[in-house]
Protein backbone atom coordinates (compact mmCIF):
# COMPACT_ATOMS: atom_id res chain seq x y z
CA UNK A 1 -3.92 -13.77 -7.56
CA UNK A 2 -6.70 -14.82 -5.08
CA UNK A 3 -6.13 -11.51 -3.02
CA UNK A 4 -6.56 -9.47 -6.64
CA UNK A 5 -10.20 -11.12 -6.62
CA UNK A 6 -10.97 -11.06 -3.13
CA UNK A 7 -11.55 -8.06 -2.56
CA UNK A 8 -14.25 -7.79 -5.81
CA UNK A 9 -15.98 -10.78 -5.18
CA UNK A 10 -16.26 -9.66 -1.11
CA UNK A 11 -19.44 -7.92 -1.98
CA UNK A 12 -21.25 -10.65 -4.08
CA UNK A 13 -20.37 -13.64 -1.12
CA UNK A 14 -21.30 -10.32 1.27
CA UNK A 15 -24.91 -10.71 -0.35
CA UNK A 16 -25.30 -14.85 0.36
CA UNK A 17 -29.07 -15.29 2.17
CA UNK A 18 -29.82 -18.50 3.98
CA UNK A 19 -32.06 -20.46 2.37
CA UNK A 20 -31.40 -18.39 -0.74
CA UNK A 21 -29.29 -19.21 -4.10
CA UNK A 22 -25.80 -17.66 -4.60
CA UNK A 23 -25.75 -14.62 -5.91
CA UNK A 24 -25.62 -15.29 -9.92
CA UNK A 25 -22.30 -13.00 -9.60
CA UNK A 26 -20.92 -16.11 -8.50
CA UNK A 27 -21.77 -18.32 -11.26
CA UNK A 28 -21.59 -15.96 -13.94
CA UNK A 29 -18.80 -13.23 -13.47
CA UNK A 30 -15.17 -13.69 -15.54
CA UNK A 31 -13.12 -12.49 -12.26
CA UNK A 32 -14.86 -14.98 -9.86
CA UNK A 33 -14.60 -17.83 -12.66
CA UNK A 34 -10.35 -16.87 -12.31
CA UNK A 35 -10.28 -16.84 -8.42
CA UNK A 36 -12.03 -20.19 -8.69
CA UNK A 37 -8.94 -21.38 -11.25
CA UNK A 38 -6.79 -19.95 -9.01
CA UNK A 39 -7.73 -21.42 -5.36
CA UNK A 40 -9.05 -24.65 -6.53
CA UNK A 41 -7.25 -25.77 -9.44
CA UNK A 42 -3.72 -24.16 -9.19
CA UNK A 43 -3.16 -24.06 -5.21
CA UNK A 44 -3.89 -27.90 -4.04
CA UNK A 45 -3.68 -31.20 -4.47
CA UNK A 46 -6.31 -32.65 -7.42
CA UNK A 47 -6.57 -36.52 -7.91
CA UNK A 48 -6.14 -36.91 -11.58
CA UNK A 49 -5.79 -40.57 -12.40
CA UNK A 50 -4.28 -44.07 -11.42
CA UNK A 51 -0.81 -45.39 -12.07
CA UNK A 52 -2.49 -48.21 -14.14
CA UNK A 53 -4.14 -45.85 -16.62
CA UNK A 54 -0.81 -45.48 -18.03
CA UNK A 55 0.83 -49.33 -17.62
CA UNK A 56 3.43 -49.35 -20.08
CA UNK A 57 6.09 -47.22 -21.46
CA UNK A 58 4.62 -44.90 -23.76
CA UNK A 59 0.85 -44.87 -22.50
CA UNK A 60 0.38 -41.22 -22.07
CA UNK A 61 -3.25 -39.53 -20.69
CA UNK A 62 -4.48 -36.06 -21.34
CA UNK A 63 -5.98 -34.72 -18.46
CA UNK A 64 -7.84 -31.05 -18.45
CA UNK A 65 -7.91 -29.05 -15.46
CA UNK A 66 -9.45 -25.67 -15.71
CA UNK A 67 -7.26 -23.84 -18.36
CA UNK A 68 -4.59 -26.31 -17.70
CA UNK A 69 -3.57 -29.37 -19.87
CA UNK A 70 -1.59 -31.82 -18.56
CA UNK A 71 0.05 -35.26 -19.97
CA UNK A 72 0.22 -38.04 -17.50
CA UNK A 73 2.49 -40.88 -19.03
CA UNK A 74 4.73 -43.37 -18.39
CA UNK A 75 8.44 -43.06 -19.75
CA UNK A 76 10.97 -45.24 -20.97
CA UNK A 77 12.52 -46.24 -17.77
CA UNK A 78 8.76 -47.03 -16.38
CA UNK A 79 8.55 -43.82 -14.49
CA UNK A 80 5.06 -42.10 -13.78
CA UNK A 81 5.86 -38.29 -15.12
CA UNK A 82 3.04 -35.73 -14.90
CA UNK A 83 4.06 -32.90 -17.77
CA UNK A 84 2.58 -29.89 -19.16
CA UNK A 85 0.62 -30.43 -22.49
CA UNK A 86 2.16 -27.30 -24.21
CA UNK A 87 4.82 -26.76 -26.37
CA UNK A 88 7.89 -24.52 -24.63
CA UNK A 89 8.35 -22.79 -28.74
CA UNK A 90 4.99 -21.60 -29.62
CA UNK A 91 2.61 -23.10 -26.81
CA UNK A 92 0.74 -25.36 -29.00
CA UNK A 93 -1.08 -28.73 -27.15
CA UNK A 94 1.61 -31.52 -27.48
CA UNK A 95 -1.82 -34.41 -27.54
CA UNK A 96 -5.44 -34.07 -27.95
CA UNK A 97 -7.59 -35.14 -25.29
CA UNK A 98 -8.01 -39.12 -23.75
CA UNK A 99 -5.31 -41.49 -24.15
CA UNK A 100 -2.65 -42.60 -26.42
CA UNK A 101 0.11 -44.47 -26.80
CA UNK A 102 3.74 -42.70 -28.30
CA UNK A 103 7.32 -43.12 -28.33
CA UNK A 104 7.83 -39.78 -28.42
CA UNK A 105 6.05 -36.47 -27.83
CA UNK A 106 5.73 -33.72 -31.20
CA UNK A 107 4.16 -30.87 -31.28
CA UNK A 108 2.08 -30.81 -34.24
CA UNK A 109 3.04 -26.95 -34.80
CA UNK A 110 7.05 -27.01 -36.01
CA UNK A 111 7.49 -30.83 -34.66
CA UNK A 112 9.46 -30.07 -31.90
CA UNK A 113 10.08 -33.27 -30.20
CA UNK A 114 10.53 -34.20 -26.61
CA UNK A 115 11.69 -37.58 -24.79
CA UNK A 116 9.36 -39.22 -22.92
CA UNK A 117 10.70 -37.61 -19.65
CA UNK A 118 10.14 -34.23 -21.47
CA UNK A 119 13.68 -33.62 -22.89
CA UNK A 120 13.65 -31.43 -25.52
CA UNK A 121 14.95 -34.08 -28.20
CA UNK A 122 14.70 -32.42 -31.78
CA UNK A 123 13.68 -28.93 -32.68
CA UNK A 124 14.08 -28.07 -36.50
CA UNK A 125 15.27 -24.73 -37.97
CA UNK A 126 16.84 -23.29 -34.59
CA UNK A 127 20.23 -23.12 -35.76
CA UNK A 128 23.43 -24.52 -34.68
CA UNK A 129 23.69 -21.82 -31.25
CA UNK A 130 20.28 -22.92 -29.81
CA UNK A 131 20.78 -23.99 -26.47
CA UNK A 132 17.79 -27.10 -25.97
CA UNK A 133 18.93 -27.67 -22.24
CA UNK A 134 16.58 -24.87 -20.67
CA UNK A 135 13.70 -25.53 -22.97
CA UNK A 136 12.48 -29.06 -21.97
CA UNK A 137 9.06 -29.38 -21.18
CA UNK A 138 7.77 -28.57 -17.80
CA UNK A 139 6.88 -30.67 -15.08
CA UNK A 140 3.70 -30.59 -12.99
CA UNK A 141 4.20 -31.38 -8.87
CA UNK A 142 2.76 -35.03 -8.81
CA UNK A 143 2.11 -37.36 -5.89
CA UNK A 144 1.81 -41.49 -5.91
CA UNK A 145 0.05 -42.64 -3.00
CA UNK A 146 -0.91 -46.06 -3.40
CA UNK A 147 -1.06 -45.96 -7.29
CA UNK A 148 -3.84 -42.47 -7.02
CA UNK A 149 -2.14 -39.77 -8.63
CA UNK A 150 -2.54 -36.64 -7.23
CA UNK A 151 -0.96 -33.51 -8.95
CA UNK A 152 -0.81 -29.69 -7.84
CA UNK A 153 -0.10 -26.84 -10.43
CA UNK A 154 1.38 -24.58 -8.09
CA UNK A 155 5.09 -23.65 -8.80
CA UNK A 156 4.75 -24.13 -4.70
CA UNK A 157 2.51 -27.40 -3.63
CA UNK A 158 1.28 -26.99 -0.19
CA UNK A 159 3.13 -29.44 2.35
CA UNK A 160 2.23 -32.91 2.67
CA UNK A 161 2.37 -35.14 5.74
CA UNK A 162 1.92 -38.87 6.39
CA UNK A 163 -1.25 -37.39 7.95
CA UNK A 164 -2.18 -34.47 5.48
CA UNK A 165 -1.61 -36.32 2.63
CA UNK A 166 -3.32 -35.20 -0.72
């Protein structure tokens, strides 16, 4: 996506003057507002939160990044999971904003209803063929180091090392 942009915005960061504000391209243009989505929100690692914000089973935190919406909870078996906030039927935010505590998570829309590890549980009027195996919510590339949690939206996180890490 970034190379769609680049070649746009070239002229605008082609304009910078020492000493001088950005261009107001930069602050104020739809396709440079995307690239910035793109390289800084979607391709590394973001530190979104402590294992202690979610302590028990159920304790679930919405967390906003960009256009993104993600849930970091806790599941039944005590696991951290970092999920997307959007329902996989009609995209519809799974919890408002902050925290909250749930046993399970339901989309407000048709009540689809996912397990806490974002099985796709329940979901009313899809008749008896409906196949809720590849329509589980979707997981977000997370990292624990040291109780930070550090997640990256990228279908392909960069590398970590012991050295690199996020």
């Amino acid at each position: 996506m970034l190379n769609t942009f680049s070649s746009a915005i070239s002229p605008l960061l082609d304009q910078r003057m020492p000493g001088h504000a950005l261009p107001a391209g930069l602050y104020t243009r739809e396709d440079v507002f995307k690239a910035d989505l793109d390289v800084f929100f979607r391709r590394h690692w973001i530190y979104v939160g402590l294992e202690c914000d979610v302590p028990e089973p159920g304790d679930a935190h919405v967390i906003d990044l960009g256009s993104s919406s993600i849930i970091l909870l806790r599941d039944d078996d005590s696991q951290i999971r970092v999920l997307h906030n959007v329902c996989r039927h009609r995209g519809a935010r799974l919890l408002g904003s902050g925290t909250s505590i749930v046993s399970k998570l339901v989309c407000p829309y048709h009540q689809w209803t996912y397990e806490l590890d974002g099985e796709l549980a329940f979901a009313p009027h899809m008749g008896t063929g409906f196949d809720k195996t590849c329509k589980s919510l979707k997981p977000v590339h997370f990292r624990s180091i040291g109780g930070l949690i550090y997640v990256c939206l990228s279908d392909n996180p960069p590398k970590t090392s012991a050295r690199s890490r996020p």
